[in-house]
PDB file of N, CA and C in Angstrom:
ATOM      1  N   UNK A   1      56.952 -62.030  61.562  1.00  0.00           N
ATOM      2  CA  UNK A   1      57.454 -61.786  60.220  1.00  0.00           C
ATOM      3  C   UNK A   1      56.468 -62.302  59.166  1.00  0.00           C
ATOM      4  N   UNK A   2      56.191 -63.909  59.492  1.00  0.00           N
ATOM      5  CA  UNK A   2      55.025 -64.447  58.659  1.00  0.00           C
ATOM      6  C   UNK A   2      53.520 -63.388  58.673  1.00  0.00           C
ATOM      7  N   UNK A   3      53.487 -62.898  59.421  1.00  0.00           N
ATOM      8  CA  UNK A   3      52.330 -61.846  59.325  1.00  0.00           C
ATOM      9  C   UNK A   3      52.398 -60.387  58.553  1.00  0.00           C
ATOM     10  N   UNK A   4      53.339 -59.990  58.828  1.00  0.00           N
ATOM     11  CA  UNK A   4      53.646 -58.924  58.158  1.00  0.00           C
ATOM     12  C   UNK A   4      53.598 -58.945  56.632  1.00  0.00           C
ATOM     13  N   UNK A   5      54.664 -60.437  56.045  1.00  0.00           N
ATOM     14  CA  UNK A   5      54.130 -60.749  54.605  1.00  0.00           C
ATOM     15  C   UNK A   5      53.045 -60.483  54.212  1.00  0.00           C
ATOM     16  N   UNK A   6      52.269 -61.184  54.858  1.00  0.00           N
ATOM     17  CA  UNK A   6      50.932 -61.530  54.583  1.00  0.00           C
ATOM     18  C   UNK A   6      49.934 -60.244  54.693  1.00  0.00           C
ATOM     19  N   UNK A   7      49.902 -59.225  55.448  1.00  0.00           N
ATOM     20  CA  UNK A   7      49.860 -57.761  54.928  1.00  0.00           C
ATOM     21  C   UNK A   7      50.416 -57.406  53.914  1.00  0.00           C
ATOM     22  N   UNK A   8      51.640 -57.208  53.309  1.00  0.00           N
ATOM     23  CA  UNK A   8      52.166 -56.467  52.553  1.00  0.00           C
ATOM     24  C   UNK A   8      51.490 -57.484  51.253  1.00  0.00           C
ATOM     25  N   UNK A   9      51.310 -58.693  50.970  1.00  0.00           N
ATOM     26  CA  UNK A   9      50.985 -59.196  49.985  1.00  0.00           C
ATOM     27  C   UNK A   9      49.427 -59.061  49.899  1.00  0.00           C
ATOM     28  N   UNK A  10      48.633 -59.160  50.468  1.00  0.00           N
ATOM     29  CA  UNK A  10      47.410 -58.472  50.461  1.00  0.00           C
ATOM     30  C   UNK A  10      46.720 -57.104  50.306  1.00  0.00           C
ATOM     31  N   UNK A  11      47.609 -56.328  50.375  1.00  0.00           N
ATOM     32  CA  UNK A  11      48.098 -54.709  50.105  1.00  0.00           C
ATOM     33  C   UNK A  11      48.000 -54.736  48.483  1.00  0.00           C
ATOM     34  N   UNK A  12      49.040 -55.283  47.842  1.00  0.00           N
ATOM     35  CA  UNK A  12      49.773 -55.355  46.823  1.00  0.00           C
ATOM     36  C   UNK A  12      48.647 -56.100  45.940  1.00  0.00           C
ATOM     37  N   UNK A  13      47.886 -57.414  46.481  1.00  0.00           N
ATOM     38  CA  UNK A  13      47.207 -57.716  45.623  1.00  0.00           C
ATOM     39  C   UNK A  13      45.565 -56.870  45.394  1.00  0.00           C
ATOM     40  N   UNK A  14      45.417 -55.997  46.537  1.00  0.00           N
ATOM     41  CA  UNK A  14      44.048 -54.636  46.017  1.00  0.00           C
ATOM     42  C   UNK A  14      44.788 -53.793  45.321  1.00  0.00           C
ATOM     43  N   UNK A  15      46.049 -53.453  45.607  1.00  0.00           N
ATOM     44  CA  UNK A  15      46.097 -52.286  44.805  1.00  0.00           C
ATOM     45  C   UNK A  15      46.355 -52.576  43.394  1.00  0.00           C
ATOM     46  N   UNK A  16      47.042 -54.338  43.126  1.00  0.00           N
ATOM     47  CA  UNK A  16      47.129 -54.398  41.696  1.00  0.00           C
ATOM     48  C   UNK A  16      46.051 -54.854  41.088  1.00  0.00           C
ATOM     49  N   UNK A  17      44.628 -55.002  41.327  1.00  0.00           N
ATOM     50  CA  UNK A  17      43.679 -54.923  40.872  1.00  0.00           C
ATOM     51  C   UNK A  17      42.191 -53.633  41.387  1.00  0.00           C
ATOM     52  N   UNK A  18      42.754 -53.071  39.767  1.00  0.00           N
ATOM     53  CA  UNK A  18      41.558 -51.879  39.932  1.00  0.00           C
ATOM     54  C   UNK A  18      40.282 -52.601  40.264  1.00  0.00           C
ATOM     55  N   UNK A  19      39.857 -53.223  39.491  1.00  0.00           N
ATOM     56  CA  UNK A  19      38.582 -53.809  39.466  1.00  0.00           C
ATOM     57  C   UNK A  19      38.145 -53.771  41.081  1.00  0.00           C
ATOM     58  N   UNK A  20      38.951 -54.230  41.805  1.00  0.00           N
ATOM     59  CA  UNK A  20      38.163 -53.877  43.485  1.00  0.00           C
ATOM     60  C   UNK A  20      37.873 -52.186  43.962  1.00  0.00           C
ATOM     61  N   UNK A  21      38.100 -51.632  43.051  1.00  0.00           N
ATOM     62  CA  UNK A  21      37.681 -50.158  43.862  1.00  0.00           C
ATOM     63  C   UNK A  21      36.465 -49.751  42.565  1.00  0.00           C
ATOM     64  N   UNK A  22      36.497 -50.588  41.244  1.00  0.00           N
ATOM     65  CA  UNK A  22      35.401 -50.013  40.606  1.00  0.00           C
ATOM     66  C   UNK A  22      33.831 -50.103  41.338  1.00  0.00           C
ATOM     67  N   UNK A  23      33.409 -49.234  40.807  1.00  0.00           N
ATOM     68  CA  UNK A  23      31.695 -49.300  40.898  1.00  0.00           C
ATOM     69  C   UNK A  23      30.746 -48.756  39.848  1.00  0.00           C
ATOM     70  N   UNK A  24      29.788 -49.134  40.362  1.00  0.00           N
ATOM     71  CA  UNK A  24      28.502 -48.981  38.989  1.00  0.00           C
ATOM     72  C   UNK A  24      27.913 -47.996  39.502  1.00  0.00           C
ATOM     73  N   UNK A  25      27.596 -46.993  38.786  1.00  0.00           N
ATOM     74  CA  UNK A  25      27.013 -45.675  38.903  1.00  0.00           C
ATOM     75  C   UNK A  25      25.920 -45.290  38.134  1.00  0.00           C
ATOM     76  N   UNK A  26      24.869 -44.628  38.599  1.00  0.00           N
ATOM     77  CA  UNK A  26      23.498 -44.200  38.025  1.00  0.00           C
ATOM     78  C   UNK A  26      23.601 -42.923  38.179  1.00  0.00           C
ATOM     79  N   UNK A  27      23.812 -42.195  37.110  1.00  0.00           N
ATOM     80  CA  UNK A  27      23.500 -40.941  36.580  1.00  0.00           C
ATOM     81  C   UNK A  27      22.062 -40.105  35.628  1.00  0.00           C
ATOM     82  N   UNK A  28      21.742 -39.369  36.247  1.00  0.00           N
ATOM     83  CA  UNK A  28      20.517 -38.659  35.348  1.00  0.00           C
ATOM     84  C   UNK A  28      21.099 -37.365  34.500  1.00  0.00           C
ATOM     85  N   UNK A  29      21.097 -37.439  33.427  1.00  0.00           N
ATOM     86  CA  UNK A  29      21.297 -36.468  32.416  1.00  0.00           C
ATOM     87  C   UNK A  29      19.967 -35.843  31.931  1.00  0.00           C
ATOM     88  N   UNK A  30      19.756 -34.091  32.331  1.00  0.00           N
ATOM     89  CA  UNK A  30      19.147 -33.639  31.129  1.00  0.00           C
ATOM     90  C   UNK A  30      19.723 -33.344  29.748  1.00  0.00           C
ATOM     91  N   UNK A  31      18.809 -33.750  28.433  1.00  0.00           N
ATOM     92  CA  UNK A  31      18.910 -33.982  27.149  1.00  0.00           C
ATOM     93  C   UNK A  31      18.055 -32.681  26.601  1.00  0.00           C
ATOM     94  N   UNK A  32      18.985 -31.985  26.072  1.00  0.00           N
ATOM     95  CA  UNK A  32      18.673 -30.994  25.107  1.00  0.00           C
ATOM     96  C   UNK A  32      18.093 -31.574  23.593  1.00  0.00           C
ATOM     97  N   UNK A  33      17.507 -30.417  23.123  1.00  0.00           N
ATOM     98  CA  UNK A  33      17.269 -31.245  21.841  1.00  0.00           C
ATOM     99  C   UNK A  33      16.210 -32.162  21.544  1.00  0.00           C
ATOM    100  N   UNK A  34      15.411 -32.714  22.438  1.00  0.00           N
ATOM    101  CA  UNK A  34      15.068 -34.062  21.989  1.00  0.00           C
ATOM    102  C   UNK A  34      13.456 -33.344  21.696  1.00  0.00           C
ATOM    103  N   UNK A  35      13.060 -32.987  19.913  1.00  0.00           N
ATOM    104  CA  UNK A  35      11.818 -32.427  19.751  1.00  0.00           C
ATOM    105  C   UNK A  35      10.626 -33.578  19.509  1.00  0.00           C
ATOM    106  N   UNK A  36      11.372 -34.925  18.853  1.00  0.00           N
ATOM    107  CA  UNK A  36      10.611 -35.914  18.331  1.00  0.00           C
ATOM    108  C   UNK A  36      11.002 -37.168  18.427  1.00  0.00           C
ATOM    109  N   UNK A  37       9.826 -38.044  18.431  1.00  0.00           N
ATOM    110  CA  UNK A  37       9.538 -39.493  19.225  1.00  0.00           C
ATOM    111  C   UNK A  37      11.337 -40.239  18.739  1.00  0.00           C
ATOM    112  N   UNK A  38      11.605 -39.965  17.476  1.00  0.00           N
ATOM    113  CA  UNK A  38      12.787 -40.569  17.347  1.00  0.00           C
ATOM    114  C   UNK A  38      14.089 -39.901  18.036  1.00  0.00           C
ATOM    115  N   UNK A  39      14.265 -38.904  18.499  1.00  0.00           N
ATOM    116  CA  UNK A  39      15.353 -38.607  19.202  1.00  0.00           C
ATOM    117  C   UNK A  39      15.653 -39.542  20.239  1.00  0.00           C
ATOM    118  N   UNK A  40      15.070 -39.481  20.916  1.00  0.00           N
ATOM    119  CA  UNK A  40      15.465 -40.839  22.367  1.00  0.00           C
ATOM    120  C   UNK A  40      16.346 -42.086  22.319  1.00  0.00           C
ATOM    121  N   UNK A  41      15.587 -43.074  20.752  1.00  0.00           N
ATOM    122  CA  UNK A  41      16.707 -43.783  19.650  1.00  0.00           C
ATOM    123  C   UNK A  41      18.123 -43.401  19.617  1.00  0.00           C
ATOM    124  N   UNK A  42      18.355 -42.036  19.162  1.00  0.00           N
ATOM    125  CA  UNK A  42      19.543 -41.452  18.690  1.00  0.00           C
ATOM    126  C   UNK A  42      20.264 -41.477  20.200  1.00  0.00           C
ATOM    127  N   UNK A  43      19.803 -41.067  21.399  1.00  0.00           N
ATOM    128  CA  UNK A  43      20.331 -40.498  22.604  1.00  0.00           C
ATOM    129  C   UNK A  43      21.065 -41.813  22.913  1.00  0.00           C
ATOM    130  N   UNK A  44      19.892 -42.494  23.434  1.00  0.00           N
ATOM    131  CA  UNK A  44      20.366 -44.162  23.818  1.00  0.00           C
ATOM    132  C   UNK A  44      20.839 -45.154  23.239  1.00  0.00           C
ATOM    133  N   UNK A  45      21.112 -45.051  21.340  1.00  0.00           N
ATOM    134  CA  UNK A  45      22.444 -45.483  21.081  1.00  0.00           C
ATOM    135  C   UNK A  45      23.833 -44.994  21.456  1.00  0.00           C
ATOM    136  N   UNK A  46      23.533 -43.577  21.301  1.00  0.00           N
ATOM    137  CA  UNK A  46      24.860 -43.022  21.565  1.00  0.00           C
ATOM    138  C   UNK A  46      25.730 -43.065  22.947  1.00  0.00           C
ATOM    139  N   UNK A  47      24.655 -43.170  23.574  1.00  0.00           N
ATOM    140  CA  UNK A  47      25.227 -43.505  25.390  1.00  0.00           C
ATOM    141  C   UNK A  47      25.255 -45.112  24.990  1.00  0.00           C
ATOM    142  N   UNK A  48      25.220 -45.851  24.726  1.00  0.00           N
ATOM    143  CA  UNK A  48      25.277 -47.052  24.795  1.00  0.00           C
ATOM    144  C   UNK A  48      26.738 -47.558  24.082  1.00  0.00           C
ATOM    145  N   UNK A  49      26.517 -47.084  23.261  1.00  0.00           N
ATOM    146  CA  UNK A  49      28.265 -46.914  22.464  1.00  0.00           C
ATOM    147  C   UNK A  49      29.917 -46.586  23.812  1.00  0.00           C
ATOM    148  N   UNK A  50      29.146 -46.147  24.771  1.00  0.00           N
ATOM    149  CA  UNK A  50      30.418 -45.870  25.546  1.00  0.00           C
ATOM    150  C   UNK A  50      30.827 -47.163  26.465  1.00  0.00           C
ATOM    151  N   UNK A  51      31.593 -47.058  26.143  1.00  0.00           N
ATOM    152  CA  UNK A  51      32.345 -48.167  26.973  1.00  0.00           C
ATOM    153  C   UNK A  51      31.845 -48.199  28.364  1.00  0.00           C
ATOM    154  N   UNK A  52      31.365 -49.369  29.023  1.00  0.00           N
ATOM    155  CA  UNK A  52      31.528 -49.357  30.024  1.00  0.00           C
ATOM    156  C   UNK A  52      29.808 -49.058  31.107  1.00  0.00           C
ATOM    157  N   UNK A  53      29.204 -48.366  29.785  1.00  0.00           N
ATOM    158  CA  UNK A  53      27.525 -47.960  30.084  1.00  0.00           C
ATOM    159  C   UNK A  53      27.295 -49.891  29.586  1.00  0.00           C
ATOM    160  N   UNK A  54      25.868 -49.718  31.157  1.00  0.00           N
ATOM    161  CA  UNK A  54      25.234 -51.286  31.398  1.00  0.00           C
ATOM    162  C   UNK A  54      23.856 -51.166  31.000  1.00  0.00           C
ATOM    163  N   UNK A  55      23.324 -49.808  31.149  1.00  0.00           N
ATOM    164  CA  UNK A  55      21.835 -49.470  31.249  1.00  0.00           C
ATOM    165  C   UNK A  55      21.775 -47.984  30.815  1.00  0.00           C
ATOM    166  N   UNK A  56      20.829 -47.671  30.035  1.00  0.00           N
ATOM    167  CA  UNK A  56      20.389 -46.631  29.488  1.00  0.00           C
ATOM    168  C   UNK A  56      19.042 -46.639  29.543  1.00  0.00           C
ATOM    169  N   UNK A  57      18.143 -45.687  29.785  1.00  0.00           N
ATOM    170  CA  UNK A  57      16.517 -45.014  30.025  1.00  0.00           C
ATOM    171  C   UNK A  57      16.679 -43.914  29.697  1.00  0.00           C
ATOM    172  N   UNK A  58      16.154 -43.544  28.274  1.00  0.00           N
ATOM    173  CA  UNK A  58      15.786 -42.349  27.596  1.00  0.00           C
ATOM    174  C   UNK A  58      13.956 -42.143  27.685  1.00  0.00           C
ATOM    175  N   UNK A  59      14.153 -40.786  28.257  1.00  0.00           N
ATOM    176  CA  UNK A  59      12.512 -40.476  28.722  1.00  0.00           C
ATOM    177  C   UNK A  59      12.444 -39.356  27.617  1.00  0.00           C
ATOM    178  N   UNK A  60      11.366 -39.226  26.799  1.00  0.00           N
ATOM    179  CA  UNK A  60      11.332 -37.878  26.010  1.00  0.00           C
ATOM    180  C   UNK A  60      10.201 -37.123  26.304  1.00  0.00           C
ATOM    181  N   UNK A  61       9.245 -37.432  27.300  1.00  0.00           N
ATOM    182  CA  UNK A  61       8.635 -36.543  27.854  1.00  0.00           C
ATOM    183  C   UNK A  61       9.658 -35.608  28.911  1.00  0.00           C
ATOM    184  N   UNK A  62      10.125 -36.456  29.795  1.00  0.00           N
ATOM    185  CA  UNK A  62      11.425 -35.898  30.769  1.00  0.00           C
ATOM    186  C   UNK A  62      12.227 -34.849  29.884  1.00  0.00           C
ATOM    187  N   UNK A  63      12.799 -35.178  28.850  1.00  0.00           N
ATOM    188  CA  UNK A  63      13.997 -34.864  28.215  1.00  0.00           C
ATOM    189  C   UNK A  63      15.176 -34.874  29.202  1.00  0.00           C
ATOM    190  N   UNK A  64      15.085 -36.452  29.618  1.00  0.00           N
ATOM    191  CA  UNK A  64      16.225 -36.882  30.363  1.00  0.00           C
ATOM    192  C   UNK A  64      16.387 -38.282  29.775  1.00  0.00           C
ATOM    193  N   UNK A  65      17.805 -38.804  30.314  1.00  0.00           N
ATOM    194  CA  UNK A  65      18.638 -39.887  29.975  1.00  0.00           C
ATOM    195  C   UNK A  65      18.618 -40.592  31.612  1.00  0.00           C
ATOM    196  N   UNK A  66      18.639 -41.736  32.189  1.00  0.00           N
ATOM    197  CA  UNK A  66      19.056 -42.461  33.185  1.00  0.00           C
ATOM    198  C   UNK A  66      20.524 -43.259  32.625  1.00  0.00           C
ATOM    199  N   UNK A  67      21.437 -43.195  33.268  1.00  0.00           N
ATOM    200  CA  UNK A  67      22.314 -44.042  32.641  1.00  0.00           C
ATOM    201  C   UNK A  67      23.836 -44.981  33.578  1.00  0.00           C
ATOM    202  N   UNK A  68      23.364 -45.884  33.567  1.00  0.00           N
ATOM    203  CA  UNK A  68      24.046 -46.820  34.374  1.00  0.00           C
ATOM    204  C   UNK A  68      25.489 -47.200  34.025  1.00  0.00           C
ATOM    205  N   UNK A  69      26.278 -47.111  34.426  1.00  0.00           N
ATOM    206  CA  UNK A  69      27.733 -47.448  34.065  1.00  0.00           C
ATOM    207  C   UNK A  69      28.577 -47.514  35.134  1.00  0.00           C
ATOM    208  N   UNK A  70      30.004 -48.243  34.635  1.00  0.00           N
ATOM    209  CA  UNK A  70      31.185 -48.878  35.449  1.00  0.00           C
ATOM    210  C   UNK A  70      32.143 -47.988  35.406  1.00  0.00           C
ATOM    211  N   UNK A  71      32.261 -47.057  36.415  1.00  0.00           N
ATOM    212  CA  UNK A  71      32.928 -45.609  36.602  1.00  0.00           C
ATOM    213  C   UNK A  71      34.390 -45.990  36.193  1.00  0.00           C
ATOM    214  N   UNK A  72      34.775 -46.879  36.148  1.00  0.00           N
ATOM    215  CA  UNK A  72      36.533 -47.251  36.083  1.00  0.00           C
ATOM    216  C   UNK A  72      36.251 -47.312  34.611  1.00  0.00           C
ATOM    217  N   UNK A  73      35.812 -47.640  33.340  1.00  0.00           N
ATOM    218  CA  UNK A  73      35.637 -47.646  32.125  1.00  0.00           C
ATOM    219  C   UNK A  73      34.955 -46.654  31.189  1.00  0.00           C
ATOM    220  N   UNK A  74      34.149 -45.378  32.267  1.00  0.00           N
ATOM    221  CA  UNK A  74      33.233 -44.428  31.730  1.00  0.00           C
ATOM    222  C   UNK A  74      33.566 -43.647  32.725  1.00  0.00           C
ATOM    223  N   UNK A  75      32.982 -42.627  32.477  1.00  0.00           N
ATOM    224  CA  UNK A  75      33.104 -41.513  33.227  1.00  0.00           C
ATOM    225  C   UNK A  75      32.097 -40.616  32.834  1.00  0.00           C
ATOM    226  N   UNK A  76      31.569 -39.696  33.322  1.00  0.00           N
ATOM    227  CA  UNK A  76      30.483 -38.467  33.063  1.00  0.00           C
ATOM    228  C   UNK A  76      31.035 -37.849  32.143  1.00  0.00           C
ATOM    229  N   UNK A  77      32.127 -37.313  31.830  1.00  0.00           N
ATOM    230  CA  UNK A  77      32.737 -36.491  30.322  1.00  0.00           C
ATOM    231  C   UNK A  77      32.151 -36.842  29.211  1.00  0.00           C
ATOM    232  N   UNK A  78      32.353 -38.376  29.504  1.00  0.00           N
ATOM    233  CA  UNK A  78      32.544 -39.186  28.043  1.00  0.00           C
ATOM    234  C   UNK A  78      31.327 -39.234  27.602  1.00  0.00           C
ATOM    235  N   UNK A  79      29.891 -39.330  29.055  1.00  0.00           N
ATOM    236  CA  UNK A  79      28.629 -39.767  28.598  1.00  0.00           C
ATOM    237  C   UNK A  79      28.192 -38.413  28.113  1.00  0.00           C
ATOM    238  N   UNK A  80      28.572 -37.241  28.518  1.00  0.00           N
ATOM    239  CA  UNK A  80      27.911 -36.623  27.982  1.00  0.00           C
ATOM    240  C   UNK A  80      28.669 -35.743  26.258  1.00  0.00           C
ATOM    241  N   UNK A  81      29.771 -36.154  26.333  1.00  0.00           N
ATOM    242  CA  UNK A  81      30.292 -35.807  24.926  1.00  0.00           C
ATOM    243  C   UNK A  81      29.498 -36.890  23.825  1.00  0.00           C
ATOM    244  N   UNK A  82      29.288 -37.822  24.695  1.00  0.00           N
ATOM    245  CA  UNK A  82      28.733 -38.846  23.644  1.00  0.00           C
ATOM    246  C   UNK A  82      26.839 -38.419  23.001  1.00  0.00           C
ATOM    247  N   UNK A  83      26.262 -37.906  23.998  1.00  0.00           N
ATOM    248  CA  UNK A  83      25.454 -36.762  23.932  1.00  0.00           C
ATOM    249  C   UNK A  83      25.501 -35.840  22.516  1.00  0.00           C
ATOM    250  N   UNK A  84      26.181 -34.952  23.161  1.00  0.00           N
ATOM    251  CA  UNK A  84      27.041 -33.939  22.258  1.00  0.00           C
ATOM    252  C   UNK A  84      26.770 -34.493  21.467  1.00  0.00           C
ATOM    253  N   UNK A  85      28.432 -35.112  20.987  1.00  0.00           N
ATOM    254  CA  UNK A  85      28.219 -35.323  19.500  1.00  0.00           C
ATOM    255  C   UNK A  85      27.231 -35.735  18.742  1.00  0.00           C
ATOM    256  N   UNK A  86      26.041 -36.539  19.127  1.00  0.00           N
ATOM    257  CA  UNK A  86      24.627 -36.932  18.624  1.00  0.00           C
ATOM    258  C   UNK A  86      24.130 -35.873  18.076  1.00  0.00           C
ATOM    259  N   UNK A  87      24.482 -34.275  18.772  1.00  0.00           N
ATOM    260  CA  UNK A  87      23.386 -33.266  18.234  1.00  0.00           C
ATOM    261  C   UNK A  87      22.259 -33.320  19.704  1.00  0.00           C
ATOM    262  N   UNK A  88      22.784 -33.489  21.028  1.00  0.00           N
ATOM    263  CA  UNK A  88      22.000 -33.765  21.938  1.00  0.00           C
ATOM    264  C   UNK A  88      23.126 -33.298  23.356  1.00  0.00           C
ATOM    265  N   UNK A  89      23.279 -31.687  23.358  1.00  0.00           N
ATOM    266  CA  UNK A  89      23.694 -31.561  24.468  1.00  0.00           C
ATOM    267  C   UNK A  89      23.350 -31.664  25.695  1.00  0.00           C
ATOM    268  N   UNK A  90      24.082 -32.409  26.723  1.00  0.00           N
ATOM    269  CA  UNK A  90      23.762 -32.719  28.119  1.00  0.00           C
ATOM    270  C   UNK A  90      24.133 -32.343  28.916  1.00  0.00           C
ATOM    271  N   UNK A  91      23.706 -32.715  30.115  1.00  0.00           N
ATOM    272  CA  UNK A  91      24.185 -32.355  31.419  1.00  0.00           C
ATOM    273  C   UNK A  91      23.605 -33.155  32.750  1.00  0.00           C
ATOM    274  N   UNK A  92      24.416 -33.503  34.182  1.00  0.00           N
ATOM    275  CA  UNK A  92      23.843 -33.793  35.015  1.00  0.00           C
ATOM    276  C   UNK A  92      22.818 -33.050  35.392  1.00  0.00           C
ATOM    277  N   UNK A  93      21.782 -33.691  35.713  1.00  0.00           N
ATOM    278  CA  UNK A  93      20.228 -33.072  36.266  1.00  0.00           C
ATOM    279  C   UNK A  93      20.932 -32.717  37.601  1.00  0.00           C
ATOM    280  N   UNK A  94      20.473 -31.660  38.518  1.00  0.00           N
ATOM    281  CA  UNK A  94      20.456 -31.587  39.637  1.00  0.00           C
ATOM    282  C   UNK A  94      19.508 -31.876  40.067  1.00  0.00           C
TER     283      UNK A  94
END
């Protein structure tokens, strides 16, 4: 019986904390748009503004973004609406 508790309360305490299933994720975005040395500025504030992004690498030779974030607080939508709205539409690189 004492064992069984002790499953069911160990159960209960992963599932009531998300934080054990989050992870940190590295995504490459191509960046539309980016004609001049100051665009990259604009890109990598704007990804940086999202909740939850740890690391940002704006390449403007690439016209790509690297961008590091905590998937339980961000998500790919958000990074790339955040894009968007800059005037810098994105997308995952394949």
């Amino acid at each position: 019986m004492t064992k069984l508790i002790s499953c069911v309360a160990f159960t209960l305490g992963l599932l009531g904390t998300s934080t054990a299933f989050a992870g940190e994720r590295t995504v490459t975005l191509a960046v539309q748009n980016m004609y001049c040395a100051a665009c990259p500025y604009t890109v990598k504030s704007s990804l940086e503004a999202v909740p939850g992004v740890t690391k940002v690498a704006v390449s403007f030779k690439n016209k790509t973004a690297v961008v590091t974030y905590d998937d339980v607080k961000a998500d790919l939508k958000a990074l790339t609406l955040a894009t968007t709205t800059a005037g810098y539409p994105s997308a995952p690189k394949s």
